[in-house]
Protein backbone atom coordinates (compact mmCIF):
# COMPACT_ATOMS: atom_id res chain seq x y z
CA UNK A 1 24.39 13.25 38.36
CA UNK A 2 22.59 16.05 36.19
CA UNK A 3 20.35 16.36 33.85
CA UNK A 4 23.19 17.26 31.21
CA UNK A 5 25.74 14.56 32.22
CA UNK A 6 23.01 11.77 32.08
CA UNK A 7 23.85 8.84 29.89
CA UNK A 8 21.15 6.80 28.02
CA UNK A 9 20.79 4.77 25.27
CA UNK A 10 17.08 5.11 24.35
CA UNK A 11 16.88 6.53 21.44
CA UNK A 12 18.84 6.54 18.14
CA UNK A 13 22.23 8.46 18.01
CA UNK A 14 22.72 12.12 16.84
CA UNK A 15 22.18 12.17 13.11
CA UNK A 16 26.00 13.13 12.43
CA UNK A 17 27.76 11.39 15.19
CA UNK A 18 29.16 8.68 12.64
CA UNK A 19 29.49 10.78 9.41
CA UNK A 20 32.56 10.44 7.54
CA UNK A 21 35.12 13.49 8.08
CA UNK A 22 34.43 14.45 4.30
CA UNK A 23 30.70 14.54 4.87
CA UNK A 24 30.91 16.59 8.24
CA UNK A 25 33.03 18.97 6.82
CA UNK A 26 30.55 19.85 3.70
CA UNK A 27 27.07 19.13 5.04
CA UNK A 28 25.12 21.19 3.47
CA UNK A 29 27.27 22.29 0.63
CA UNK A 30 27.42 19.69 -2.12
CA UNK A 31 26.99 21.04 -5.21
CA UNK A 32 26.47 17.96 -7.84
CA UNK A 33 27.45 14.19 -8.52
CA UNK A 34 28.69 12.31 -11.71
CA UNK A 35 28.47 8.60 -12.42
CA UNK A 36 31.86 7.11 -13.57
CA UNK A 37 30.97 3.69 -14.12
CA UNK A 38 28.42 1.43 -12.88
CA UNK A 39 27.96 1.71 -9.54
CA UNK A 40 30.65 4.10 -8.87
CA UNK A 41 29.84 8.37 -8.44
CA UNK A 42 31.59 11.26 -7.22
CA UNK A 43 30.13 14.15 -5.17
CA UNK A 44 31.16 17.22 -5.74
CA UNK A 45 31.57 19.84 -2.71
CA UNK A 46 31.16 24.10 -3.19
CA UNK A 47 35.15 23.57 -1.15
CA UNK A 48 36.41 21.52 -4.17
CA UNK A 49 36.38 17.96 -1.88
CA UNK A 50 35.40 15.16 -3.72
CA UNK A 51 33.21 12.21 -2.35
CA UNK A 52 33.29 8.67 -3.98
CA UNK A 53 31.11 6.08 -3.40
CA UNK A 54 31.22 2.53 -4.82
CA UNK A 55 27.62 0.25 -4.48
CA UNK A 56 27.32 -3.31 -4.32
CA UNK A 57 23.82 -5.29 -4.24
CA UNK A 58 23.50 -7.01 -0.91
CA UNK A 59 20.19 -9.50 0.09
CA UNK A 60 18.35 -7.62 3.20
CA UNK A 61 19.19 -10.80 5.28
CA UNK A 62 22.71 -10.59 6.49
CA UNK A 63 24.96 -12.89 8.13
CA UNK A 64 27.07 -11.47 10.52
CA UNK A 65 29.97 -13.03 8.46
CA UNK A 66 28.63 -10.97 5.55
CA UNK A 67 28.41 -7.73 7.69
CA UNK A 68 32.26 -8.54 9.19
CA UNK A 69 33.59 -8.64 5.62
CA UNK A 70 31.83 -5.52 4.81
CA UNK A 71 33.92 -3.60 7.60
CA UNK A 72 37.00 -5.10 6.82
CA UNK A 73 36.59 -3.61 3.02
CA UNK A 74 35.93 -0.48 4.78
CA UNK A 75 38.05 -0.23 7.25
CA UNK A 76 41.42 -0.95 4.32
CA UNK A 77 39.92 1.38 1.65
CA UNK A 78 37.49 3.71 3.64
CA UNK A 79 38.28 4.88 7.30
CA UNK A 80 36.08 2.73 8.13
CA UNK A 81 33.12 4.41 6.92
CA UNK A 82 29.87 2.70 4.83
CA UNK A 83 26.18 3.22 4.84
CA UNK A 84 23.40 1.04 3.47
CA UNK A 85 20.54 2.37 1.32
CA UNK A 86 17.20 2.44 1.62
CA UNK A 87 17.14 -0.67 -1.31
CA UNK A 88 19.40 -3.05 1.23
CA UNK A 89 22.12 -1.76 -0.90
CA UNK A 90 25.94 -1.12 1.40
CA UNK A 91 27.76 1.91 -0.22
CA UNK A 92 31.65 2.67 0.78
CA UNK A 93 32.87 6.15 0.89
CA UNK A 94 36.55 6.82 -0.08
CA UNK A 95 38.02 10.09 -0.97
CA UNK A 96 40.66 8.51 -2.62
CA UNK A 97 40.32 7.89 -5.88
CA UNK A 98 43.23 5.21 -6.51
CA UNK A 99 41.45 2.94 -3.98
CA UNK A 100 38.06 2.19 -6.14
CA UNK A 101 39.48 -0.29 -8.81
CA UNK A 102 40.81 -2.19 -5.56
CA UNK A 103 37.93 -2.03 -3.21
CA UNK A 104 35.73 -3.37 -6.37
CA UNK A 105 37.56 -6.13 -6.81
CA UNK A 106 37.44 -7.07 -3.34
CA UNK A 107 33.91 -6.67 -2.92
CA UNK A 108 33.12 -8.92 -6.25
CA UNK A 109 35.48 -11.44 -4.84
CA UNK A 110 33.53 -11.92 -1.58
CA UNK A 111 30.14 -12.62 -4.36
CA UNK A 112 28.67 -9.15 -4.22
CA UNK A 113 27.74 -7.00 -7.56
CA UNK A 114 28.64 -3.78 -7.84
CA UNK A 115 25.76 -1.40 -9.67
CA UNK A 116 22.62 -0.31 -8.78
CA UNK A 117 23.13 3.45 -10.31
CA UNK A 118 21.56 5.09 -13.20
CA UNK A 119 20.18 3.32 -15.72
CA UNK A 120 20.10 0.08 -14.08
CA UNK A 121 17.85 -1.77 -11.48
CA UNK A 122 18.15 -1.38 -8.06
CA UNK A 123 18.42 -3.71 -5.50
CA UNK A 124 15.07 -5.32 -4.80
CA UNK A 125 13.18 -3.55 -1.54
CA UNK A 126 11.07 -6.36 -0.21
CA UNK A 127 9.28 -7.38 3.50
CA UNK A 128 9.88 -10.55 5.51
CA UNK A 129 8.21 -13.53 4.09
CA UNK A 130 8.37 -16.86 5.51
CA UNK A 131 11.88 -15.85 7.71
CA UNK A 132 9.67 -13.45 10.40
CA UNK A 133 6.12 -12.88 9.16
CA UNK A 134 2.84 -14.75 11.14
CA UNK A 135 0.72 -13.78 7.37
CA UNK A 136 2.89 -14.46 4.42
CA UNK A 137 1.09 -15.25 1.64
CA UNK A 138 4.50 -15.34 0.03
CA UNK A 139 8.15 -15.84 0.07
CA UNK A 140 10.41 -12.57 0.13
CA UNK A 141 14.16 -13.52 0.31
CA UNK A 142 13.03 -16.54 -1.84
CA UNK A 143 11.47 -14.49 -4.44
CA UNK A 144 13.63 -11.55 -4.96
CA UNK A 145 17.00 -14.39 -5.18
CA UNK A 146 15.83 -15.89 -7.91
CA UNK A 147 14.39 -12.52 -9.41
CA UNK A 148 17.46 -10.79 -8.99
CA UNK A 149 19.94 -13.82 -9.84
CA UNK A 150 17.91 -13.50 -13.30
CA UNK A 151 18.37 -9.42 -13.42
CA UNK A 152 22.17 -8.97 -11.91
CA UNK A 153 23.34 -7.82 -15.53
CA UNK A 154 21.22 -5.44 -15.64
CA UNK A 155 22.38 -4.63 -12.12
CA UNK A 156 25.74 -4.50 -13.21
CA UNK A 157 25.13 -2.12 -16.42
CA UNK A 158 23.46 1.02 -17.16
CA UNK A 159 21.96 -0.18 -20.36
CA UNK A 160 18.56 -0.11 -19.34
CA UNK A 161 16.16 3.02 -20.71
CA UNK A 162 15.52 4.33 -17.45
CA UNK A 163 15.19 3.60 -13.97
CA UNK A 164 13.95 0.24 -13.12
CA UNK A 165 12.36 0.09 -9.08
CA UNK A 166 10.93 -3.48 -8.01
CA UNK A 167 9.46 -4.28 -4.82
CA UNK A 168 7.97 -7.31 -3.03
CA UNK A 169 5.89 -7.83 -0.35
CA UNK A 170 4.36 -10.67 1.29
CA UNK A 171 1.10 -9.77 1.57
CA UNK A 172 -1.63 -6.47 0.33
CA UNK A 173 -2.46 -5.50 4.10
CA UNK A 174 0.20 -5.76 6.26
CA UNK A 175 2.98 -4.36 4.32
CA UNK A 176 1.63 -3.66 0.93
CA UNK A 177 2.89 -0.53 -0.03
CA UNK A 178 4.94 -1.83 -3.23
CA UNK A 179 2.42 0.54 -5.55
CA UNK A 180 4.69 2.99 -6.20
CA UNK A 181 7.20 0.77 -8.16
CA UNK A 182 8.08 0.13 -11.61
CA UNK A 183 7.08 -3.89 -11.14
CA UNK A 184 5.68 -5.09 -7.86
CA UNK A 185 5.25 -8.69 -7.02
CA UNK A 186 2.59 -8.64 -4.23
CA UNK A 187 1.90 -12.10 -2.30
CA UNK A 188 -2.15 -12.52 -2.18
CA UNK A 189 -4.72 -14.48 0.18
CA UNK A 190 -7.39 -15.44 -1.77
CA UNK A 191 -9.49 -17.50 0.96
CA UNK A 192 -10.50 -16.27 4.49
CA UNK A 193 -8.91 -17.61 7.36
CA UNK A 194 -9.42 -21.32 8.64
CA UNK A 195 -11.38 -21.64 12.12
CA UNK A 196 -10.56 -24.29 14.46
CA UNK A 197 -13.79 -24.09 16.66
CA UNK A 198 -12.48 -26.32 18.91
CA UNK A 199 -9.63 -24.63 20.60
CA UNK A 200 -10.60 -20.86 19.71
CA UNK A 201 -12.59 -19.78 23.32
CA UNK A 202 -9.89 -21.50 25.05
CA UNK A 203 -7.19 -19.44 23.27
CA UNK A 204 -8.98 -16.11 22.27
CA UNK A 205 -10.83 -13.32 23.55
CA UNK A 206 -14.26 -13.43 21.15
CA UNK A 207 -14.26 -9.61 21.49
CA UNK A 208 -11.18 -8.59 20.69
CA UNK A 209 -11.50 -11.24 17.56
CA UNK A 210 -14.62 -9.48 16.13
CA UNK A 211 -13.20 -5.88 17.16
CA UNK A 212 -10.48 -7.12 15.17
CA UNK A 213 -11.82 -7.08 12.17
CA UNK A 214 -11.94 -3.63 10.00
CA UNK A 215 -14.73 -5.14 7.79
CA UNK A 216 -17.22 -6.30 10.08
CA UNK A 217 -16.66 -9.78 8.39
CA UNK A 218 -16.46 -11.59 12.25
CA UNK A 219 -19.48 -12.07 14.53
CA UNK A 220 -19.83 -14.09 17.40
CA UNK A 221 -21.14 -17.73 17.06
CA UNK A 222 -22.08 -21.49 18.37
CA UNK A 223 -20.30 -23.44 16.35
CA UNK A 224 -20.95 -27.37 17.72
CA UNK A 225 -22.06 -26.50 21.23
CA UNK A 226 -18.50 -24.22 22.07
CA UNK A 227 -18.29 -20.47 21.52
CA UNK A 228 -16.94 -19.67 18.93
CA UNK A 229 -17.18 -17.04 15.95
CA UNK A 230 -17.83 -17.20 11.91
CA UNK A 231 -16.66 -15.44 9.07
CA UNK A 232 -18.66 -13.47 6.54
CA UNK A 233 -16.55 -14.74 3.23
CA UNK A 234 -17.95 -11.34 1.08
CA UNK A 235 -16.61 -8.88 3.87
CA UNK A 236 -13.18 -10.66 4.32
CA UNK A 237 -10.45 -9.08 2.70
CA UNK A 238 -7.94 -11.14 3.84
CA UNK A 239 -5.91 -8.99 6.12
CA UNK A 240 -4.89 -11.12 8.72
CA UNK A 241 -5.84 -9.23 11.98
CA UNK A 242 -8.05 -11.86 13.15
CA UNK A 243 -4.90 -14.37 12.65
CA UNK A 244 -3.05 -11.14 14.63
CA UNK A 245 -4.94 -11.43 17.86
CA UNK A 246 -6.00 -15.47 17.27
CA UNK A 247 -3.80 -18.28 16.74
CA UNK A 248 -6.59 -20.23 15.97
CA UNK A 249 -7.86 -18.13 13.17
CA UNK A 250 -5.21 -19.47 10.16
CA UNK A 251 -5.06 -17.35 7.32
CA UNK A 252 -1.87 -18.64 5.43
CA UNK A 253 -2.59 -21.11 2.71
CA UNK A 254 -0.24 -23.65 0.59
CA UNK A 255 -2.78 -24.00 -1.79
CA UNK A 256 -4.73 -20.93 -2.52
CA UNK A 257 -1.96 -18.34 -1.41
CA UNK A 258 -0.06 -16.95 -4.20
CA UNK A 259 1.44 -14.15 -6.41
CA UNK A 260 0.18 -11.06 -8.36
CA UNK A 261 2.30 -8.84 -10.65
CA UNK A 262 2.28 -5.31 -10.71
CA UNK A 263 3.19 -2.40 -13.22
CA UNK A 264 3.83 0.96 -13.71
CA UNK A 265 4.23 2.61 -10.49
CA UNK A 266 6.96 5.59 -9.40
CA UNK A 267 7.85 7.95 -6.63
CA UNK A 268 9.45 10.62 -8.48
CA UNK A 269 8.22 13.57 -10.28
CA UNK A 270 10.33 13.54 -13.48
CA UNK A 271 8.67 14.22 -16.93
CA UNK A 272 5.33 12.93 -15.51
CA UNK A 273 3.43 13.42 -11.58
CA UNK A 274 4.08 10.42 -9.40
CA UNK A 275 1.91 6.98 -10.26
CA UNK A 276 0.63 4.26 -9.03
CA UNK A 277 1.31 0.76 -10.12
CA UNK A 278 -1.62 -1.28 -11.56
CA UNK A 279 -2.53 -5.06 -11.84
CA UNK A 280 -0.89 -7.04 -14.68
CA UNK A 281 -0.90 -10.44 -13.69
CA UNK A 282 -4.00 -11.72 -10.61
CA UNK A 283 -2.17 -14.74 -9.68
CA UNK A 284 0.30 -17.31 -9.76
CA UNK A 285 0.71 -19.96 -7.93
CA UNK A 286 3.99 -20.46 -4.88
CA UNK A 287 6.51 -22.48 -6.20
CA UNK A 288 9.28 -22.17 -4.39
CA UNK A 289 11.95 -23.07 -3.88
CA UNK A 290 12.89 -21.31 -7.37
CA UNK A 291 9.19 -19.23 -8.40
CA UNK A 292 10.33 -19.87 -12.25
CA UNK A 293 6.90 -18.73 -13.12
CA UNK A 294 7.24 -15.21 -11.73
CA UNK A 295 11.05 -14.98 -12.81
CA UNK A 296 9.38 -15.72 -15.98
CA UNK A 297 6.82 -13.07 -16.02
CA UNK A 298 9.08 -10.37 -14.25
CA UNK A 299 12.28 -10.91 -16.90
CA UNK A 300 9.72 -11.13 -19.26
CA UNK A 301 7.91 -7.66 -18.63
CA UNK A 302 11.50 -6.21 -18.09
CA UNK A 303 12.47 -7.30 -21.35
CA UNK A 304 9.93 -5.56 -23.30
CA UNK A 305 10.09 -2.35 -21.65
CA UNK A 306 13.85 -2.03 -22.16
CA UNK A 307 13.11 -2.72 -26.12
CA UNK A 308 10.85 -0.66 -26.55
CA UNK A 309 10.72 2.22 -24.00
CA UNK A 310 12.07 5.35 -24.90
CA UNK A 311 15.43 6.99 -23.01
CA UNK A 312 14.69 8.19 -19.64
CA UNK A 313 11.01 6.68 -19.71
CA UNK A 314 9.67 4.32 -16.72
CA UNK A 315 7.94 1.25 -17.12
CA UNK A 316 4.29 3.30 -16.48
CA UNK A 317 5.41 6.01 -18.58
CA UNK A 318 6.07 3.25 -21.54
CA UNK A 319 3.20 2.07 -21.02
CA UNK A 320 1.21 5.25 -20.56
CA UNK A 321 2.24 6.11 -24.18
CA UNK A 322 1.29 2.40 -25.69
CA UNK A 323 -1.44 2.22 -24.25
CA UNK A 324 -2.74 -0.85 -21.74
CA UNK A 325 -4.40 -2.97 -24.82
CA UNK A 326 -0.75 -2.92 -26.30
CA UNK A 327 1.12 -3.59 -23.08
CA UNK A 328 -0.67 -7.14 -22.73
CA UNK A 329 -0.39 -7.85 -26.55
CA UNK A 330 3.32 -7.24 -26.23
CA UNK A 331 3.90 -9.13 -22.80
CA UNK A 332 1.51 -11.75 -23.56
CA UNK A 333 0.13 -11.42 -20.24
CA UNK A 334 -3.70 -12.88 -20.56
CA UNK A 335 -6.27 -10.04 -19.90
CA UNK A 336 -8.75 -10.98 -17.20
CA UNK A 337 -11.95 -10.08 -15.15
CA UNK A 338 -9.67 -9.13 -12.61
CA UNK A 339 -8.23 -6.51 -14.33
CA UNK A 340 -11.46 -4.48 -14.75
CA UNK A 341 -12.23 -2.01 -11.48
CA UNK A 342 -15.53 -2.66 -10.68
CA UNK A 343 -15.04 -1.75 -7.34
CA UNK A 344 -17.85 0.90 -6.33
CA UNK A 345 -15.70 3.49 -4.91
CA UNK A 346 -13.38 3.16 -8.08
CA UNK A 347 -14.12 6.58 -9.01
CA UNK A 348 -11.84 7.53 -6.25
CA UNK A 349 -8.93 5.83 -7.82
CA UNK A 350 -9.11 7.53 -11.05
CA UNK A 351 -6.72 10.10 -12.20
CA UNK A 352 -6.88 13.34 -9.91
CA UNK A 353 -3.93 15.06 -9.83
CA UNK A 354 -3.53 18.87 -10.09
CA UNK A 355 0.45 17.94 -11.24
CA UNK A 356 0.74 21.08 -14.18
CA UNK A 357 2.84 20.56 -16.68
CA UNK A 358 3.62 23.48 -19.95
């Protein structure tokens, strides 16, 4: 066989090998899109085609019953053709415009909103909590339920100011990148692993354990006549590699691990440069299996921003304009040491952007 007529399946498929007909047809060439109605938009091609698509609010753990259902709507209404956005949302493309009333009603009859566009929260973009991850410090799926069971209205409406972005994950280090967000809720560590001495040299390489660790916070030690190695509580920051490479180095919690709340954070560069999210609430505790204390605080924080922002205007832009010593009056969120950056590097944190605006 040659080179050309080899077959593989490393790799992911061409880009456009399972675009819609539509789509094919106009890559390239769209000129604009329109929101009709929560959830639902049109795209508007330079050749006068017109694209619908219809969103519905899915979790990011699927059953394969789920994921069946979802083909079936597409294959009666759309050719068969879906796609599923970066926020665990499933969109279904039609280019007929009779079928969206229909597919709607079959997709909120199988329990799944439709929304998500506009002036309205998105789906909630979270990691893998208990279900997958070795260093939770926190629910995900758990979390962002209850979260979202509490926001699907405004999931289902556009009567929001602006744009509302919320992101969990279940820990700072491993997949902590929920900064850019309008509210994150970020799982914390707050004690350094757990060392059981007495199995560690059978199970672990003492190198690799101490190479491990990006803080120097693990060193090599004789801990009861076995060889074993101890941790330097100042350095640890609580990042779980030494729990990577060591079973016997436990960093997950039940009683210390917890919650923090974050605020103001955004990716896009409308009216104001890009911004990172900062601390509003250090900690509270897991208490699952509903979290009503972070619902709470979350519904809470979303509340007064959509009373008081003004149209078009983020949560950090909102609070940008009030000010910080406002933001907690209004929230009732109690200030703390923790929100003061001490940290000696902080000066690198401060504002440095060379975003112009006239």
């Amino acid at each position: 066989m040659s080179q050309t007529e080899r077959l593989t399946d490393i790799g992911p498929p061409k880009y456009d090998k399972y675009l819609p007909p539509i789509v094919k047809k106009n890559y390239g060439t769209w000129l604009y899109h329109e929101i009709l109605k929560p959830g639902v938009m049109v795209h508007m091609a330079e050749s006068g085609d017109k694209l619908y698509t219809v969103r519905c609010g899915t979790p990011r753990l699927l059953s394969i019953y789920s994921i069946r259902d979802f083909c079936d709507v597409a294959d009666k209404y759309c050719g068969g053709h879906l796609r599923f956005t970066s926020r665990h949302n499933v969109e279904f493309l039609l280019t007929d415009e009779s079928k969206i009333e229909p597919l709607i009603a079959d997709v909120k009859k199988l329990g799944f909103p439709v929304g998500g566009v506009g002036n309205a929260i998105s789906s909630i973009v979270h990691t893998q909590g208990w279900v997958h991850c070795h260093s939770a410090a926190t629910d995900a799926s758990g979390v962002v339920k209850n979260v979202m069971d509490a926001l699907c209205d405004k999931f289902e409406s556009m009567e929001l100011p602006g744009k509302l972005r919320i992101a969990l994950a279940c820990c700072l280090n491993m997949c902590g990148a929920v900064h850019c967000s309008d509210i994150a809720i970020l799982g914390i560590h707050r004690r350094p692993p757990k060392t059981n001495h007495s199995i560690l040299n059978n199970i672990c390489e003492i190198p690799t354990v101490v190479a491990a660790c990006p803080t120097a916070a693990i060193r090599p030690a004789r801990i009861d006549g076995k060889e074993s190695v101890e941790v330097d509580e100042e350095r640890c920051m609580f990042c779980a590699n030494c729990f990577t490479v060591c079973p016997a180095m436990t960093l997950n919690d039940p009683l210390n691990d917890g919650v923090s709340i974050w605020v103001g954070g955004k990716v896009s560069n409308a009216r104001h440069e890009p911004m990172f999210s900062k601390l509003a609430v250090p900690y509270i505790e897991n208490n699952p299996p509903y979290w009503p204390e972070v619902v709470e605080t979350v519904v809470k924080i979303v509340d007064v921003w959509a009373a008081n922002a003004r149209k078009f205007e983020r949560m950090g832009e909102w609070i940008e304009r009030i000010g910080w010593p406002r933001f907690f009056e209004m929230t009732g969120i109690e200030f703390e040491k923790y929100h003061i950056d001490d940290f000696k590097y902080a000066g690198l944190s401060y504002k440095r952007s060379a975003h112009l605006r006239f």
